[in-house]
N, C-alpha and C. Protein backbone atom coordinates (compact mmCIF):
# COMPACT_ATOMS: atom_id res chain seq x y z
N UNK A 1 -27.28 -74.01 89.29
CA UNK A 1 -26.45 -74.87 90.10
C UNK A 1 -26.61 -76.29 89.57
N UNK A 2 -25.87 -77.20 89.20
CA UNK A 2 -25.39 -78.54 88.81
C UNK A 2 -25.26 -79.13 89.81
N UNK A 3 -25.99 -80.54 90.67
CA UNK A 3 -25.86 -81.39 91.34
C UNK A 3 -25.64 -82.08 91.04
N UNK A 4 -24.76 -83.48 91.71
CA UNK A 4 -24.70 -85.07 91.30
C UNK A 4 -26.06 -85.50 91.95
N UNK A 5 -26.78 -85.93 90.92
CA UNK A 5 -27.92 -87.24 90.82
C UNK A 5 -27.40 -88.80 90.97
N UNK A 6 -27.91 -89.73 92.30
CA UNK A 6 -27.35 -90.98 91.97
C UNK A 6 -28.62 -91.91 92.14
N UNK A 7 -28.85 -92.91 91.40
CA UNK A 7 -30.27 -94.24 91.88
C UNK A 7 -29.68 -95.43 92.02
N UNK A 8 -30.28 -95.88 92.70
CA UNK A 8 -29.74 -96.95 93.32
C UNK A 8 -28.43 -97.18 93.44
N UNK A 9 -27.56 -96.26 94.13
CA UNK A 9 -26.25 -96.29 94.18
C UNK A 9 -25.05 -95.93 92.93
N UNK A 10 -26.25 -95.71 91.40
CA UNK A 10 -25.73 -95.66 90.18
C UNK A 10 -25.63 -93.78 90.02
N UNK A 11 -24.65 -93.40 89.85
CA UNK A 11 -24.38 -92.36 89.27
C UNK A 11 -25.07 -91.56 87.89
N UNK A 12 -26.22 -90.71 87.99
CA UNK A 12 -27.07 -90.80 87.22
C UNK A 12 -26.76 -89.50 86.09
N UNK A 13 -25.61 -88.95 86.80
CA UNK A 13 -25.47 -87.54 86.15
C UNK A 13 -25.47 -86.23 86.84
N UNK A 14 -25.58 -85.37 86.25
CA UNK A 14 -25.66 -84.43 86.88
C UNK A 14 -26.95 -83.37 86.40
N UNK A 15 -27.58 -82.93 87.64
CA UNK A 15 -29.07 -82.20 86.93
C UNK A 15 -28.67 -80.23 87.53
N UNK A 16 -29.51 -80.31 86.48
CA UNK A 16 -29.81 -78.61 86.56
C UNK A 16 -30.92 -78.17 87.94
N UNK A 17 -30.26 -77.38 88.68
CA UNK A 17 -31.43 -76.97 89.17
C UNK A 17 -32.32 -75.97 88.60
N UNK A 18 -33.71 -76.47 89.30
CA UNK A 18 -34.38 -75.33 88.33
C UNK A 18 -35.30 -74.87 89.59
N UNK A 19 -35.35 -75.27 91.06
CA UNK A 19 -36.12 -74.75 91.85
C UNK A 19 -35.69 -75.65 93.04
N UNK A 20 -35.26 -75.17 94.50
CA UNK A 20 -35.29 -75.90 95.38
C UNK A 20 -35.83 -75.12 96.58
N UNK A 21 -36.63 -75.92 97.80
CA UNK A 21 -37.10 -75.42 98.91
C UNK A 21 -36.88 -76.41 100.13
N UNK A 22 -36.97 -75.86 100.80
CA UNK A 22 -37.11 -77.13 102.38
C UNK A 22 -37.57 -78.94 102.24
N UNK A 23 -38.68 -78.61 101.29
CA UNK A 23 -38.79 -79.99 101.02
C UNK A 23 -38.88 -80.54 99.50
N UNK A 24 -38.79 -79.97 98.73
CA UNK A 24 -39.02 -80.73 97.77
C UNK A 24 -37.36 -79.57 96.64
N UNK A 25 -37.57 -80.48 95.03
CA UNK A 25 -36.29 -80.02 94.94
C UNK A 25 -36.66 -80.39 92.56
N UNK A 26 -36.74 -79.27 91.99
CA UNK A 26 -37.05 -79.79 90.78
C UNK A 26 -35.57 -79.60 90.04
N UNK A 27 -35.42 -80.41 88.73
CA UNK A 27 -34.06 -80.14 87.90
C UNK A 27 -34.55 -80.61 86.93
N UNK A 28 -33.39 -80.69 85.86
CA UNK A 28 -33.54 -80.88 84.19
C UNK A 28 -32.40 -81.80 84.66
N UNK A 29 -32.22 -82.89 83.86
CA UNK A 29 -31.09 -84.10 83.56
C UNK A 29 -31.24 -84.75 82.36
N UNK A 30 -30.67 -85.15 82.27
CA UNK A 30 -30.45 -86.35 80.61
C UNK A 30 -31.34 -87.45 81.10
N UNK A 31 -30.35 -88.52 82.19
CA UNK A 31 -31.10 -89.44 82.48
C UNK A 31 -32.83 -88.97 83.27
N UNK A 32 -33.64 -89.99 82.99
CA UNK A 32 -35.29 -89.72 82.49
C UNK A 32 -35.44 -90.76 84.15
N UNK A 33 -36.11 -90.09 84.68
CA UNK A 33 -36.93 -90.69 86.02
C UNK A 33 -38.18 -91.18 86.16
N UNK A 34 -38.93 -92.19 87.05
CA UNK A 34 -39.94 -92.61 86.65
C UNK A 34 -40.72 -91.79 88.15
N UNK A 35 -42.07 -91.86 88.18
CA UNK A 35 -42.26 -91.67 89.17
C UNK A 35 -42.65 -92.62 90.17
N UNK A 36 -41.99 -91.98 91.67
CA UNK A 36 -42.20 -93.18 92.37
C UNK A 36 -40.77 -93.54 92.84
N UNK A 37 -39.71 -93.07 92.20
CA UNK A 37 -38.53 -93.99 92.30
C UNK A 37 -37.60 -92.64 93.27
N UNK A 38 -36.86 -93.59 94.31
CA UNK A 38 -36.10 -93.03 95.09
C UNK A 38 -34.80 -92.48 94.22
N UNK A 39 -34.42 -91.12 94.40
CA UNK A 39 -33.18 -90.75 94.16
C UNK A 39 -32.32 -90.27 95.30
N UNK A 40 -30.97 -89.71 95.01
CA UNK A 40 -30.11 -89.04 96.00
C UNK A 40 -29.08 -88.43 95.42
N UNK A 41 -30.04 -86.74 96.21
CA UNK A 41 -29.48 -85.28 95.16
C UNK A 41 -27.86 -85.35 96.19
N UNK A 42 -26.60 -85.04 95.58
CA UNK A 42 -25.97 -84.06 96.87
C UNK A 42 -25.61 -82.52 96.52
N UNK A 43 -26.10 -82.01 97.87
CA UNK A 43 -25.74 -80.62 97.67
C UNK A 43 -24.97 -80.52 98.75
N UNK A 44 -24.57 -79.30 97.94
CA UNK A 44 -23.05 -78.79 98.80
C UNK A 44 -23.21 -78.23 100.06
N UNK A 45 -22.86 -78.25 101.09
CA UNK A 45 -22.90 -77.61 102.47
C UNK A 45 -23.68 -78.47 103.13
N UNK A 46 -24.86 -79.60 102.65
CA UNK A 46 -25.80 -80.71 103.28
C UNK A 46 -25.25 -82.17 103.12
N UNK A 47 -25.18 -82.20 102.09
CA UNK A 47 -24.23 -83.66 101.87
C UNK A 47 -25.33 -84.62 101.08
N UNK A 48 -25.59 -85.84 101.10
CA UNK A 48 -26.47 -86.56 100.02
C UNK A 48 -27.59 -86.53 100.00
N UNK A 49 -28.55 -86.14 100.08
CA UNK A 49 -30.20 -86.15 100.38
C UNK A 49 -31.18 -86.78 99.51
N UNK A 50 -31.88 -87.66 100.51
CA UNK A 50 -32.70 -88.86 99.55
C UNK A 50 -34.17 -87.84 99.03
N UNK A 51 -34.63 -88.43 98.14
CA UNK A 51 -35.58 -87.72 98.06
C UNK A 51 -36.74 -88.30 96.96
N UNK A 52 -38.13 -88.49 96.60
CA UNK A 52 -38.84 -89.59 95.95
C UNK A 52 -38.86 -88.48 95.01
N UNK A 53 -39.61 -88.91 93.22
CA UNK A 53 -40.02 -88.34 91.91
C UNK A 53 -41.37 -88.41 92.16
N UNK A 54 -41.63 -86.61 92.25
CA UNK A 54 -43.02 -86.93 92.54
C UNK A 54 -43.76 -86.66 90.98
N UNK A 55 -42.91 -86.32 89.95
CA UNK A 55 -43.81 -85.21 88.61
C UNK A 55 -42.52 -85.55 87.83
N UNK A 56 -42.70 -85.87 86.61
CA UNK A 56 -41.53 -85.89 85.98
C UNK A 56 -42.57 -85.20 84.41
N UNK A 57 -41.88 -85.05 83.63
CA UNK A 57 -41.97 -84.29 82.32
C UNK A 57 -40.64 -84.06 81.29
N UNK A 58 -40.70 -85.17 80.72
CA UNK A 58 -39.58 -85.11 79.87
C UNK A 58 -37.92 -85.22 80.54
N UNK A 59 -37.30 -83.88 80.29
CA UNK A 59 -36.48 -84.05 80.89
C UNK A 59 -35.88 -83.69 82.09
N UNK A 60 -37.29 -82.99 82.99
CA UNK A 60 -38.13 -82.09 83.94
C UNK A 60 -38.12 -83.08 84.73
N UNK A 61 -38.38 -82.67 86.38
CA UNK A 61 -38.68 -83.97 87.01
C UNK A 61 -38.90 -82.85 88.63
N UNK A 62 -39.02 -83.63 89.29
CA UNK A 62 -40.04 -82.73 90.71
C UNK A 62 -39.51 -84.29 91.73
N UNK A 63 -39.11 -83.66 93.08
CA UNK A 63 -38.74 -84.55 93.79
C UNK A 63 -39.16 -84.34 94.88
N UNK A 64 -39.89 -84.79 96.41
CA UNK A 64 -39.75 -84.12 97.51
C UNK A 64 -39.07 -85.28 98.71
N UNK A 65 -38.12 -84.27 99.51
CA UNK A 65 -37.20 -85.03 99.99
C UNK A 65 -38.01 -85.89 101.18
N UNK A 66 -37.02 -86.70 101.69
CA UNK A 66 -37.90 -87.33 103.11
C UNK A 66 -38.12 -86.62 103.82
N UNK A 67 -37.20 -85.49 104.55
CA UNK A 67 -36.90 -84.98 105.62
C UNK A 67 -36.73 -83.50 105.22
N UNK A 68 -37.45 -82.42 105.80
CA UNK A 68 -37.03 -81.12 105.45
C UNK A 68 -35.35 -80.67 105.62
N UNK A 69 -34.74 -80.04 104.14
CA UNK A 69 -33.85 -79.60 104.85
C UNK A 69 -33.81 -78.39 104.59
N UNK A 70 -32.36 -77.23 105.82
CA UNK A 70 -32.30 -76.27 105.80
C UNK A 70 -31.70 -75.68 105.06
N UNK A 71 -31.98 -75.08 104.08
CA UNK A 71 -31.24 -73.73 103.08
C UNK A 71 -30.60 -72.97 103.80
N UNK A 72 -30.45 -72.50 104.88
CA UNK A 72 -29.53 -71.75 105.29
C UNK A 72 -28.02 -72.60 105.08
N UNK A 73 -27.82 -73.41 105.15
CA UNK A 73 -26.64 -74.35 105.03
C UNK A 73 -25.79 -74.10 104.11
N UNK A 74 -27.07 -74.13 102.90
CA UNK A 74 -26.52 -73.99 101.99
C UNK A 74 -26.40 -72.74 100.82
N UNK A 75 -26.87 -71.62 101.70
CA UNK A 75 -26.90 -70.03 101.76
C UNK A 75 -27.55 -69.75 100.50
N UNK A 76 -28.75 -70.55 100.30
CA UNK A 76 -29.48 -70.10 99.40
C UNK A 76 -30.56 -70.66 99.55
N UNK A 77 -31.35 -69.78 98.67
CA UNK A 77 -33.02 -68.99 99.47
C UNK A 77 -34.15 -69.68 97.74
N UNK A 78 -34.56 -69.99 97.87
CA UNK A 78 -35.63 -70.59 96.83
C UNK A 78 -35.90 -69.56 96.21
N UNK A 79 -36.11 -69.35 94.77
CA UNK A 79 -36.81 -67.88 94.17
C UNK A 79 -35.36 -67.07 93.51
N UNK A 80 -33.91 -67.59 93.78
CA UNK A 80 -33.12 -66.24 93.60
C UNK A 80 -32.52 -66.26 92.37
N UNK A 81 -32.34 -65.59 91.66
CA UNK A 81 -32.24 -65.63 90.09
C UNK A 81 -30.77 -67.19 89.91
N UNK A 82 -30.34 -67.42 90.43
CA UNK A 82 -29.53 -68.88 90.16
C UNK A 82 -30.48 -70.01 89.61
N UNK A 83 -31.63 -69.76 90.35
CA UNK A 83 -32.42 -70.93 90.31
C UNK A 83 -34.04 -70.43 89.24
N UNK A 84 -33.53 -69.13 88.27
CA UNK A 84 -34.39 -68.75 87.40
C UNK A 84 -34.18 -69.40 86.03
């Protein structure tokens, strides 16, 4: 699944998912994140969700959001081969 990535209001691209859960949310992107720095994933069925860089690695990066959100929303379950 392909999300829009935006920082500080800047349109950062679009990242790969590579793992998402209730609170936290990892992807692959071009643009390179530092840690520490606020982003905002949107996914579809939730709408924009802020979320800090907690691990980054190249072009790897690990985020966990402020606020848990619900996967049911967005009818997918952490673990399911989309996100392999």
């Amino acid at each position: 699944m392909e999300v829009p990535v935006s920082l500080g209001g800047k349109e950062m691209g679009e990242s790969r998912t590579l793992d998402i859960s209730e609170i936290s949310f990892a992807g692959s992107a071009y643009a390179r994140f530092q840690i520490g720095q606020t982003i905002f994933v949107e996914i579809d069925g939730i709408g924009i969700v802020p979320a800090k860089i907690v691990r980054t690695a190249g072009s790897r990066f690990a985020a966990r959001f402020f606020e848990p959100i619900d996967l049911k929303l967005i009818g997918l379950l952490a673990g399911t081969p989309e996100f392999s």
